[in-house]
Protein backbone atom coordinates (compact mmCIF):
# COMPACT_ATOMS: atom_id res chain seq x y z
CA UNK A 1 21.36 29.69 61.65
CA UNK A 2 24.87 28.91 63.31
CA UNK A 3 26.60 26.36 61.62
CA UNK A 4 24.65 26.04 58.70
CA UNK A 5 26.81 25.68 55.64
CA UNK A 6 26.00 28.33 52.69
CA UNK A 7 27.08 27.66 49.48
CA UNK A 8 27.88 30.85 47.68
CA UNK A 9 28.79 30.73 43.71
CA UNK A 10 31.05 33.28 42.00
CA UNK A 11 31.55 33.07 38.33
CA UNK A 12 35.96 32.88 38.16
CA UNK A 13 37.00 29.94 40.09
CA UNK A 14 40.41 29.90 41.21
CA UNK A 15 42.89 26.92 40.81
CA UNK A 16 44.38 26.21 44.25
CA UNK A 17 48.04 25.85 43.17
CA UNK A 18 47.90 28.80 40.74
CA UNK A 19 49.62 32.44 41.76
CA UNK A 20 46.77 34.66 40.63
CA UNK A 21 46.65 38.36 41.81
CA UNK A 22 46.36 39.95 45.56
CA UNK A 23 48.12 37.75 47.88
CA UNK A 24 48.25 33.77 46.71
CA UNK A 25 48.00 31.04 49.55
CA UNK A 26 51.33 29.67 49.42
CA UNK A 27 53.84 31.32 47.45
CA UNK A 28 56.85 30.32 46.62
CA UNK A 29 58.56 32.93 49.08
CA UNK A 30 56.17 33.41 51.63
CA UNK A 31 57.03 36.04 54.11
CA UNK A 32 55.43 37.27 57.22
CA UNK A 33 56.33 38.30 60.52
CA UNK A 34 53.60 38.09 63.06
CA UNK A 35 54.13 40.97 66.66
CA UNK A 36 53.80 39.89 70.05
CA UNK A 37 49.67 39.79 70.71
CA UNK A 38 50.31 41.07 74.51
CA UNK A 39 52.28 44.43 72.43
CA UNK A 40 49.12 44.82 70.72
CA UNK A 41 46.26 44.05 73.32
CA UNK A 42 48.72 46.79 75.80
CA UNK A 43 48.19 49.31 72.89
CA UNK A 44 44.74 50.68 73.96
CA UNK A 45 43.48 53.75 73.42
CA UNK A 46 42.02 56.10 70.58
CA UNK A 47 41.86 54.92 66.84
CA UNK A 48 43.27 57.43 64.43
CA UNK A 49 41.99 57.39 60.92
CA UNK A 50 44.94 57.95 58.11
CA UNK A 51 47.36 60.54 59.44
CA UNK A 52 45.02 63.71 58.83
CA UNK A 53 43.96 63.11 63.39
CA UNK A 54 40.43 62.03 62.67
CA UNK A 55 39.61 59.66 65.31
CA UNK A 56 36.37 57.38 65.01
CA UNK A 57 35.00 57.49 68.06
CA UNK A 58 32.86 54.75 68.26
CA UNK A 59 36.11 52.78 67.98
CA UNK A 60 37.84 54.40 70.95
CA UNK A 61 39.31 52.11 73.83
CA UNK A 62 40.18 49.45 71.04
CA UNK A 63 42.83 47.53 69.29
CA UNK A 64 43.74 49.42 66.24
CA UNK A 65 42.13 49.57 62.67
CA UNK A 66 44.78 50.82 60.16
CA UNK A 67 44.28 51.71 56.32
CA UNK A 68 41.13 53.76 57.03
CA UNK A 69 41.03 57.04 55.33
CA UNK A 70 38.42 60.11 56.56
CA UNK A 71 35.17 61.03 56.09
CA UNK A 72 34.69 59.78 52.25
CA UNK A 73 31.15 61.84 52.07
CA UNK A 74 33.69 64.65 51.79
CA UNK A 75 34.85 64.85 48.20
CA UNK A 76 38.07 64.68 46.78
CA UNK A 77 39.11 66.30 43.89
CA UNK A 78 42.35 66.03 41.36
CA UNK A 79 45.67 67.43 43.02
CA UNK A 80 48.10 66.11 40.65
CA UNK A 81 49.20 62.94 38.00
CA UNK A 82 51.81 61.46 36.79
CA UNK A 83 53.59 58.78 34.46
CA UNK A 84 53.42 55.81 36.93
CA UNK A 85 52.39 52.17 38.66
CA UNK A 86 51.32 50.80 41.50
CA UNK A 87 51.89 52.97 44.98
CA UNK A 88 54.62 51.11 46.80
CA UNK A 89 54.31 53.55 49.91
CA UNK A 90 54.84 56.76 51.45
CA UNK A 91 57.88 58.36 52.99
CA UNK A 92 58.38 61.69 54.36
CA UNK A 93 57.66 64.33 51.63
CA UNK A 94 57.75 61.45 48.57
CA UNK A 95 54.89 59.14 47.26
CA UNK A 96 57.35 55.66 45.97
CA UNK A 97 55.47 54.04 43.18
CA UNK A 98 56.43 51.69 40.59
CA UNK A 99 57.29 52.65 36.85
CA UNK A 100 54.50 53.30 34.25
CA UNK A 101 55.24 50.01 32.34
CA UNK A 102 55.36 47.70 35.65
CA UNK A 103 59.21 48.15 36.27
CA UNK A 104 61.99 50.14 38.04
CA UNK A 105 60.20 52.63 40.74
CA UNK A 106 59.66 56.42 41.15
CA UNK A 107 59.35 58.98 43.70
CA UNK A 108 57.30 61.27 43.44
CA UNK A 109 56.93 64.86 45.18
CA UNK A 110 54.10 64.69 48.12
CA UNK A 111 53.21 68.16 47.15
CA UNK A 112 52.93 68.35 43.46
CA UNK A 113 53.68 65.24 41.84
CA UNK A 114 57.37 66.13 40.09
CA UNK A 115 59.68 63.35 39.73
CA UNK A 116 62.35 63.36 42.67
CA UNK A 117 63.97 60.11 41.47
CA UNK A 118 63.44 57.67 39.01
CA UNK A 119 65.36 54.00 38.89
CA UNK A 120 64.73 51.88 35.65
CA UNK A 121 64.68 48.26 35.68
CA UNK A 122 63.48 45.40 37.98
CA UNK A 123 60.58 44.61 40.54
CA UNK A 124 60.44 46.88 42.87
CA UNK A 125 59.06 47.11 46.56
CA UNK A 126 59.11 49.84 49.49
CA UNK A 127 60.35 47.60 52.25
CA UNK A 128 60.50 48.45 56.08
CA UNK A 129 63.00 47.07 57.41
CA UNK A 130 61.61 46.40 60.86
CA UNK A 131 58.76 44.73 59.38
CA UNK A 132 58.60 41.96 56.54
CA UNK A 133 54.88 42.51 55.61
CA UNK A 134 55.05 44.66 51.94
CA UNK A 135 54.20 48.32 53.08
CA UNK A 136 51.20 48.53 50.06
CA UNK A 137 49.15 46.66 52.60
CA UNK A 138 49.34 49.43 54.81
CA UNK A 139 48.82 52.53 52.29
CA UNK A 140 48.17 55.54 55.14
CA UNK A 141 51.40 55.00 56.96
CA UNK A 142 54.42 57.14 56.08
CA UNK A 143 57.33 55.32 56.69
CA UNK A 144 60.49 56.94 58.49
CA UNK A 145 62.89 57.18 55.47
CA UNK A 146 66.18 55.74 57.76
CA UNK A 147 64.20 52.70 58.40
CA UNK A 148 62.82 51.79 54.58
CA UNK A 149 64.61 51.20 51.92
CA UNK A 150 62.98 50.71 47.77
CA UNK A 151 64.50 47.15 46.75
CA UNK A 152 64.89 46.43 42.57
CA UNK A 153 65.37 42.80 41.62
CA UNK A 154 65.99 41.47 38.41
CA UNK A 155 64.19 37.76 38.73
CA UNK A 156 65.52 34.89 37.46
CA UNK A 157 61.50 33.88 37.31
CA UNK A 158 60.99 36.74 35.00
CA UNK A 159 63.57 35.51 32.56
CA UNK A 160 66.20 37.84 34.17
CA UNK A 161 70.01 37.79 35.01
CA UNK A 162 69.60 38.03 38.79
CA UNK A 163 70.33 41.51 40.08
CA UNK A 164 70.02 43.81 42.95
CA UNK A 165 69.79 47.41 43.62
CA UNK A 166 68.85 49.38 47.33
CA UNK A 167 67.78 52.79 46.44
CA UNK A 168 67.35 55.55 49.61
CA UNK A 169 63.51 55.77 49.08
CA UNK A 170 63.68 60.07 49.80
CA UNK A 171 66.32 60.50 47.14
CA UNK A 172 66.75 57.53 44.92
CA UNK A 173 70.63 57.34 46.34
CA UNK A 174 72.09 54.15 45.34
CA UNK A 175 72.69 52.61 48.92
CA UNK A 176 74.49 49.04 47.05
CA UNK A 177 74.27 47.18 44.41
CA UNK A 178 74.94 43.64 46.38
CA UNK A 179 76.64 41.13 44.32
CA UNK A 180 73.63 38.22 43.74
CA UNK A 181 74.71 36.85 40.38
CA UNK A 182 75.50 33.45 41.50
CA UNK A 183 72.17 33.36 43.25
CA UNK A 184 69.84 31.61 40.67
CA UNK A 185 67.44 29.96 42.70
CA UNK A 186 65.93 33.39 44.29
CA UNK A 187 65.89 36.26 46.25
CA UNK A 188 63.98 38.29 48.58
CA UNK A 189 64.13 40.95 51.02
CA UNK A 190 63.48 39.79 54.56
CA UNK A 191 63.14 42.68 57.07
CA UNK A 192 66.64 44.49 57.11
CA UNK A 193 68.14 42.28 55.01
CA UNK A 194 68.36 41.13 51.35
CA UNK A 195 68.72 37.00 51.11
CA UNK A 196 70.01 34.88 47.79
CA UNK A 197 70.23 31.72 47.38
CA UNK A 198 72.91 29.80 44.82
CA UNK A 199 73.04 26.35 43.74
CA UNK A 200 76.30 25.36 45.43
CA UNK A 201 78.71 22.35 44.81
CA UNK A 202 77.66 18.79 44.87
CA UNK A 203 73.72 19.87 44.75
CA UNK A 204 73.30 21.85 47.86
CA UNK A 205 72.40 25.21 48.21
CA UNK A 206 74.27 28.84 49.29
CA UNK A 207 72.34 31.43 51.24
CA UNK A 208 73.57 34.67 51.17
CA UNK A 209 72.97 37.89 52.71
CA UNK A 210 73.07 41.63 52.51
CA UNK A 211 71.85 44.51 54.88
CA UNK A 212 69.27 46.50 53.29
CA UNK A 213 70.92 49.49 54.92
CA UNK A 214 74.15 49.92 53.99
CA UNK A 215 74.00 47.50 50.71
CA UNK A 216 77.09 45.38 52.24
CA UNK A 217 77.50 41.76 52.56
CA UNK A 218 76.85 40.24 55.90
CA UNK A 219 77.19 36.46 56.12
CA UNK A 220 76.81 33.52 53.60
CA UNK A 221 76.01 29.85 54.83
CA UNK A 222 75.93 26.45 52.52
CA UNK A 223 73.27 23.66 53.28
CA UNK A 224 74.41 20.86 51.98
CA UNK A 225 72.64 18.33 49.43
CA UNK A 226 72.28 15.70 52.05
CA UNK A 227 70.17 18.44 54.04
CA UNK A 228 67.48 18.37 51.13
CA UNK A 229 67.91 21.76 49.56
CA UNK A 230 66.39 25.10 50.24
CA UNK A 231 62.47 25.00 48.74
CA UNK A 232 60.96 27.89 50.70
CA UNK A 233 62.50 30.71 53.29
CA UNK A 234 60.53 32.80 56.03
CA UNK A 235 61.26 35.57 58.42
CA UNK A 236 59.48 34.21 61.53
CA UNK A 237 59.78 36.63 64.71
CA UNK A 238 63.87 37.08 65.09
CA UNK A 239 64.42 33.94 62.80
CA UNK A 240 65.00 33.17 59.10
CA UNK A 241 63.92 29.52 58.38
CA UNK A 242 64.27 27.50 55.23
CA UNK A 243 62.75 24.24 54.71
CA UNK A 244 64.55 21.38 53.09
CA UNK A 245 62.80 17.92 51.99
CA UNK A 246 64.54 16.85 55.15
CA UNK A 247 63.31 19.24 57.32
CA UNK A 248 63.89 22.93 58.35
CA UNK A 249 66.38 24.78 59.96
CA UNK A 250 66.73 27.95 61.56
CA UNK A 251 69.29 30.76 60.71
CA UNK A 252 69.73 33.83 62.99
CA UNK A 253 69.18 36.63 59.79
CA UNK A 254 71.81 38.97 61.28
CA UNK A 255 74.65 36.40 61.80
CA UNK A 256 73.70 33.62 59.83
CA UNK A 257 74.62 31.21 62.59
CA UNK A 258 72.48 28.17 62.36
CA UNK A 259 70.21 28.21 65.50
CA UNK A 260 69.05 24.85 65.49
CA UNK A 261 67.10 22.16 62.72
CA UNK A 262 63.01 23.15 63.27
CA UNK A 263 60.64 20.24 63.72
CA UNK A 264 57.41 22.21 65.09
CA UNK A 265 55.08 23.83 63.51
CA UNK A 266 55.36 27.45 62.02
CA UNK A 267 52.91 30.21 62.96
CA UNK A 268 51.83 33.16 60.32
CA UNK A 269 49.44 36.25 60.69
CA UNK A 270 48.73 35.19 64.29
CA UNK A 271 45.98 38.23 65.34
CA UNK A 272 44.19 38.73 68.51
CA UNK A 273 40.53 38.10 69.19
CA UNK A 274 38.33 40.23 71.79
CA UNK A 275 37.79 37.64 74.26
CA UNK A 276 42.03 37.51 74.81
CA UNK A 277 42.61 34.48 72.43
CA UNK A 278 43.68 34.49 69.15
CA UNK A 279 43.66 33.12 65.50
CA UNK A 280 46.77 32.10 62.69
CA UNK A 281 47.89 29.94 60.22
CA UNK A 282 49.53 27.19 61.10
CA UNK A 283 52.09 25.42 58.72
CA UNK A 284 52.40 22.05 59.87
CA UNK A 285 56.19 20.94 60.94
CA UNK A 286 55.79 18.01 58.29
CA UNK A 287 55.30 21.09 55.29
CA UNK A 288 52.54 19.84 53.11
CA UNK A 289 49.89 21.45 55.48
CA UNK A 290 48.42 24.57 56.18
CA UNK A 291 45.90 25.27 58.88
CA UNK A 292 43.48 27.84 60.39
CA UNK A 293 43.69 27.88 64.16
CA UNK A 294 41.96 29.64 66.70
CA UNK A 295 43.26 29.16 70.88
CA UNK A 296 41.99 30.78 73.88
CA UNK A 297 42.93 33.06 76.11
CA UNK A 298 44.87 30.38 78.40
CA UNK A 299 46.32 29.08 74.69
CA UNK A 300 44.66 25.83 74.66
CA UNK A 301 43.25 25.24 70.81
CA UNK A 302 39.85 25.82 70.24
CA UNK A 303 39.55 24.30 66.41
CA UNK A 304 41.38 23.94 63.49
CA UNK A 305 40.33 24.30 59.82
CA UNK A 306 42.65 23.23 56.56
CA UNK A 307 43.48 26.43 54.44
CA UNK A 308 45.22 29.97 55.40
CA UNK A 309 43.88 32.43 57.30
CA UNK A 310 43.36 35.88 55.53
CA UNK A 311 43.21 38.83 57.10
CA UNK A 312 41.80 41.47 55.31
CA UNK A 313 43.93 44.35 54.67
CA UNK A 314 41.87 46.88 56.68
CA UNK A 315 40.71 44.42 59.88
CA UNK A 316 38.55 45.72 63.16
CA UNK A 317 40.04 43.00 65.54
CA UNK A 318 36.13 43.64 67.26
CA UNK A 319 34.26 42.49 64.13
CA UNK A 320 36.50 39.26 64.16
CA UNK A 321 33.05 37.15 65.07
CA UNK A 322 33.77 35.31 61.72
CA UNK A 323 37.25 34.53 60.47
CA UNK A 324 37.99 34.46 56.88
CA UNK A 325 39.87 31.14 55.86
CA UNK A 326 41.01 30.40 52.22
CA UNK A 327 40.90 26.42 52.14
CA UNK A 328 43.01 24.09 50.25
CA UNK A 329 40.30 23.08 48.03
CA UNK A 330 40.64 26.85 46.62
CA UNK A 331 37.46 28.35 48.36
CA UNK A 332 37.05 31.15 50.44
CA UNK A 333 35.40 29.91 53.79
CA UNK A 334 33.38 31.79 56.24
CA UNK A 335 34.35 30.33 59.77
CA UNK A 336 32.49 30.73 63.23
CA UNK A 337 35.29 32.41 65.16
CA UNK A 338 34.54 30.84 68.68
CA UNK A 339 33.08 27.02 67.56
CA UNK A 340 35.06 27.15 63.76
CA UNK A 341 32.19 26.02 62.60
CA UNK A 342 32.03 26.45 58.42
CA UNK A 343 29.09 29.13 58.41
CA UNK A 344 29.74 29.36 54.52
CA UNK A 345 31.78 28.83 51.61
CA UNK A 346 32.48 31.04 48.35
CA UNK A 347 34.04 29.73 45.05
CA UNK A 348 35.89 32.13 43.34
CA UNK A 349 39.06 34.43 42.84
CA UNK A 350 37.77 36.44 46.16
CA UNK A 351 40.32 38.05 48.69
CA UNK A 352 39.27 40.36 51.76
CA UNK A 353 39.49 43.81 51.29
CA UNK A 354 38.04 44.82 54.85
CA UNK A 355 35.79 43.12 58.14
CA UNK A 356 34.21 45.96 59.70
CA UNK A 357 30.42 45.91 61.47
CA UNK A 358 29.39 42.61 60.54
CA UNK A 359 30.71 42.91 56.71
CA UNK A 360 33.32 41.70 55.14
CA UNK A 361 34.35 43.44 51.17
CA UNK A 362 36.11 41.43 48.74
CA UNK A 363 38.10 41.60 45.86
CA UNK A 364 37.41 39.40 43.03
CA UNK A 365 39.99 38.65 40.81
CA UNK A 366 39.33 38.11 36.72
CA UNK A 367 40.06 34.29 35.98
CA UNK A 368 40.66 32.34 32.85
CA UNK A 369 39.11 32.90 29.56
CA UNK A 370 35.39 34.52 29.34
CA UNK A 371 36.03 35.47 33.01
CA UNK A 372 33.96 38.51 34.45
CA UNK A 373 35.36 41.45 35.54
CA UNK A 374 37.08 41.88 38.48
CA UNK A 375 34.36 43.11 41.18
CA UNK A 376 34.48 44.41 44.73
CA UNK A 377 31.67 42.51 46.70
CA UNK A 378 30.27 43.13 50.04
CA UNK A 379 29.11 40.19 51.49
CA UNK A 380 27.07 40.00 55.41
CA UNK A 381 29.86 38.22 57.69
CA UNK A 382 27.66 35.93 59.34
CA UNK A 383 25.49 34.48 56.58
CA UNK A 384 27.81 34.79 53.30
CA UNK A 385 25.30 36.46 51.76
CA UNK A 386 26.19 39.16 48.99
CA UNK A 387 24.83 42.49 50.10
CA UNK A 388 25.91 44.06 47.14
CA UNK A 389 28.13 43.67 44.23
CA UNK A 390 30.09 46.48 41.98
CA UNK A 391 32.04 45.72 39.13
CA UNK A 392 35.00 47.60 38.00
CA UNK A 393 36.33 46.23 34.68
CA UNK A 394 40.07 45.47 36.40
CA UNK A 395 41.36 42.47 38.48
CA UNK A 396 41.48 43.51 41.83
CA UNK A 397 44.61 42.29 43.59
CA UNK A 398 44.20 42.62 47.42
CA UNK A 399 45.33 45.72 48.37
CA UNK A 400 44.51 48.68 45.98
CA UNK A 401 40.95 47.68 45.44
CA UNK A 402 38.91 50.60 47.25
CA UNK A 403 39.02 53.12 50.20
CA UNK A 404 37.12 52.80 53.34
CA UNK A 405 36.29 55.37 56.09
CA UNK A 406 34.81 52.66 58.53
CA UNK A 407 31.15 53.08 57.43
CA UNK A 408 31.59 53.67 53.36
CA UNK A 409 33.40 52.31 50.94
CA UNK A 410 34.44 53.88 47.44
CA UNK A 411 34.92 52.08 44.59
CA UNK A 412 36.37 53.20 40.79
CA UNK A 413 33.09 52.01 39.13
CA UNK A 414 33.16 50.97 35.25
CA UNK A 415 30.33 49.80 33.31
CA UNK A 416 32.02 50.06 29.78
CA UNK A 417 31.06 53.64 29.00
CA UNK A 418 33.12 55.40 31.80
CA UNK A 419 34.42 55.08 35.21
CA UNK A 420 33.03 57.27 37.86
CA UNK A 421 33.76 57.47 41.78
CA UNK A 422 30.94 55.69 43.81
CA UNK A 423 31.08 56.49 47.43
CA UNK A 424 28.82 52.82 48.80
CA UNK A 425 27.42 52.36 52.01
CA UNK A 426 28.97 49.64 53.35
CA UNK A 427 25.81 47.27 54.64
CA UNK A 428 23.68 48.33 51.74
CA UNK A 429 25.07 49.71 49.04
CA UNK A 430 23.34 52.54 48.57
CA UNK A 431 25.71 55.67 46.44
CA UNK A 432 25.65 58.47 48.73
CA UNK A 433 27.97 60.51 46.94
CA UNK A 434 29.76 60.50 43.79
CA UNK A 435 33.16 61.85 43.03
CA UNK A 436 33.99 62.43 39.63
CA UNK A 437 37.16 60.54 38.12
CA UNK A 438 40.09 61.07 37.00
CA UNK A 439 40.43 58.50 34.58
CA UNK A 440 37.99 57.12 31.82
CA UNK A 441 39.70 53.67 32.32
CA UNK A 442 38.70 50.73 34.93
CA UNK A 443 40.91 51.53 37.61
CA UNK A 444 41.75 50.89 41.38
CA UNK A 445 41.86 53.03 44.22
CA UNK A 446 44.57 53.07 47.28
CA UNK A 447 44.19 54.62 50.07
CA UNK A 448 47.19 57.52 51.05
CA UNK A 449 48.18 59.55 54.19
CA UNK A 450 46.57 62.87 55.00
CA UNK A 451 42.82 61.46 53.25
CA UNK A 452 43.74 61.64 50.49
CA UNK A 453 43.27 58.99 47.98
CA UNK A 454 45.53 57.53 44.59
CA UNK A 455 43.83 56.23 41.35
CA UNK A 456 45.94 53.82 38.92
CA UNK A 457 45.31 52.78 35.79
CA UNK A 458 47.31 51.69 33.00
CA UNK A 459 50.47 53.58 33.54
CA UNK A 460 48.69 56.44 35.23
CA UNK A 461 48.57 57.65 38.49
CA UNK A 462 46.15 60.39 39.62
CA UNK A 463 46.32 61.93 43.22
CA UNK A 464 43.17 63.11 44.87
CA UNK A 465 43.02 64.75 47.92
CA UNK A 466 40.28 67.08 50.08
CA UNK A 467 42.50 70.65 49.99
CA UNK A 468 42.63 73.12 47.50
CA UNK A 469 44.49 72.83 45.17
């Protein structure tokens, strides 16, 4: 019944404070921009599915669904492989992925795989620079190559000499190479720019940045050590805001001109519900606190529940009925979207892959020693109740976990003697097709542009796609 609290046990649990795989709750740069609801609610009209036109029409006259991918009944077959990681993204005519071995990035030809550029060296991301959100959580788009840019860091986490390199994403052109030598504490790539921050004189801090289109230096600011430090940075809407143990303050991230000191709270992944209100994290102005909120329509709150919101990485703002909340005791909660009542509660690494039609998939991530596989878990939205479970043999990070087409889902299935393609219903379960694979290996699956579909696995990378090849 409504408001009655499930318990649901996974086998890996998850320590709260740890980084894990996917997405963690609170790292230690956590960057996200969140677009103006009204922009989004005024967007009405048909949904398309990838980039190949399909439009699901029982989804026509909504808000959006992105990351789908069409009609997975329809098998796909091997167009091509290569030597490579993870899929950063898609530009015009060139898949960007990482390198085989988990550094440095490739590009690879659209049409047959060869290598159009290769940089070695350093984590590296496909960044749009109007957005701050990492484009793998959006797999189908195809991102205009004078607005994205590939970004190679060497980390000073990683053990590293901090460095920096902004590579055209189409050609692999070295755009700059900005100068972050001196910035030992971190950096990131916010948007359209590339931020560092140095341990300055006298214990305070020296932020720094670069445009991510041009490579040259744009402005450099110094907080001093009375101010607290810099601990964490965001891009929030058309600010940059660092927090300090004395507070935060606000930079504008083109000038670097210090808008004012911020004492209110801070709002992430804020998406619209059906009924015109809305639900986001919250980040309390103190900064030890981290909220699920929901408001109405006139923007008065309707509840609040400790923990981050997650939305999953393919999301049907209608099927928002139940919110998924990761709370700060390190469980996934299942919320009641209009009373935020707890309806139930998972242990586990689990992440959400996808809410669609009353279910909600998820990604369970492999932890500590003896853990099970990684799994991808379809669980009914309202109840918490597993409808079905598949493992995979790989930790699952939150995006690049399996494909959807709205009413399936495929998963790389491994059960120790092989891996095949399992096309799943999504309610029940049930295979109704098979694809073979590529790979004998446990693997993922991301979803691509023009339905077609990319399986990794240890240095791999196999393309598969519906046309002949």
């Amino acid at each position: 019944m409504p408001g009655d609290l499930i318990e649901v046990e996974l086998d890996d649990e998850l320590d709260p404070l740890s980084d894990g795989d996917g997405r963690p709750p609170r790292p230690p740069w956590s960057l996200r921009r969140w677009a103006a609801v009204t922009a989004a609610l005024a967007t009405v009209g048909a949904v398309a599915v990838g980039t190949g036109g399909a439009v699901r029409a029982d989804l026509a006259g909504r808000l959006p669904v992105t990351g789908l991918t069409g009609d997975l009944r329809i098998p796909r077959h091997e167009l091509w492989r290569a030597d490579a990681g993870e899929v950063l993204g898609t530009v015009p005519g060139v898949l960007v992925t990482g390198g085989a071995d988990g550094t440095g990035a490739r590009g690879l030809a659209w049409q047959d795989g060869s290598t159009a550029w290769r940089h070695d060296g350093g984590r590296c991301t496909l960044n749009d620079v109007d957005d701050v959100d990492p484009v793998s959580w959006r797999g189908t788009e195809v991102l205009p190559a004078d607005r994205s840019r590939v970004v190679c860091l060497g980390l000073v986490s990683e053990g590293q000499e901090p460095s920096a390199v902004i590579l055209d994403p189409v050609t692999g052109r070295v755009v700059g190479e900005p100068d972050v030598s001196d910035a030992d504490v971190g950096v990131v790539a916010l948007g359209a720019h590339l931020v560092g921050v140095a341990d300055s004189a006298r214990g305070g801090r020296t932020v720094s940045s670069w445009s991510l289109l041009t490579g040259s230096a744009e402005w450099s600011v110094t907080v001093s050590a009375a101010d607290g430090g810099i601990g964490s940075m965001f891009a929030i809407g058309d600010r940059l805001v660092a927090t300090t143990l004395s507070g935060r303050y606000s930079f504008d991230p083109a000038t670097g001109e210090r808008i004012d000191a911020t004492a209110t709270d801070l709002t992430f992944e804020r998406r619209p519900m059906r009924d015109g209100g809305d639900v986001a994290t919250v980040w309390a102005a103190d900064g030890f606190a981290a909220s699920a909120v929901a408001t109405g329509a006139d923007g008065t709150e309707r509840w609040s529940v400790g923990g981050y919101y997650l939305p999953p990485s393919v999301d049907d703002p209608w099927s928002r009925d139940v919110v998924p909340v990761y709370s700060s005791a390190g469980a996934l909660l299942g919320v009641d979207a209009a009373t935020g009542d707890v309806r139930w509660r998972m242990s586990g690494a689990s992440f959400p892959l996808l809410q669609m039609a009353g279910v909600i998939a998820l990604t369970s991530v492999a932890t500590g020693e003896g853990a099970s596989p990684g799994a991808v878990i379809a669980v009914d939205a309202a109840t918490g109740v597993v409808l079905w479970r598949q493992d995979t043999g790989v930790d699952q990070p939150r995006a690049g976990a399996a494909v959807s087409d709205g009413a399936r889902l495929a998963v790389a299935e491994h059960d120790g003697g092989g891996t095949r393609i399992a096309v799943h219903d999504l309610h029940d379960g049930t295979v109704v097709t098979t694809w073979p694979s590529a790979l004998d290996d446990p693997s993922r699956l991301v979803p691509l542009p023009a339905n077609r579909v990319a399986q990794v696995a240890d240095g791999t990378l196999v393309v598969l796609g519906e046309e002949a090849r």
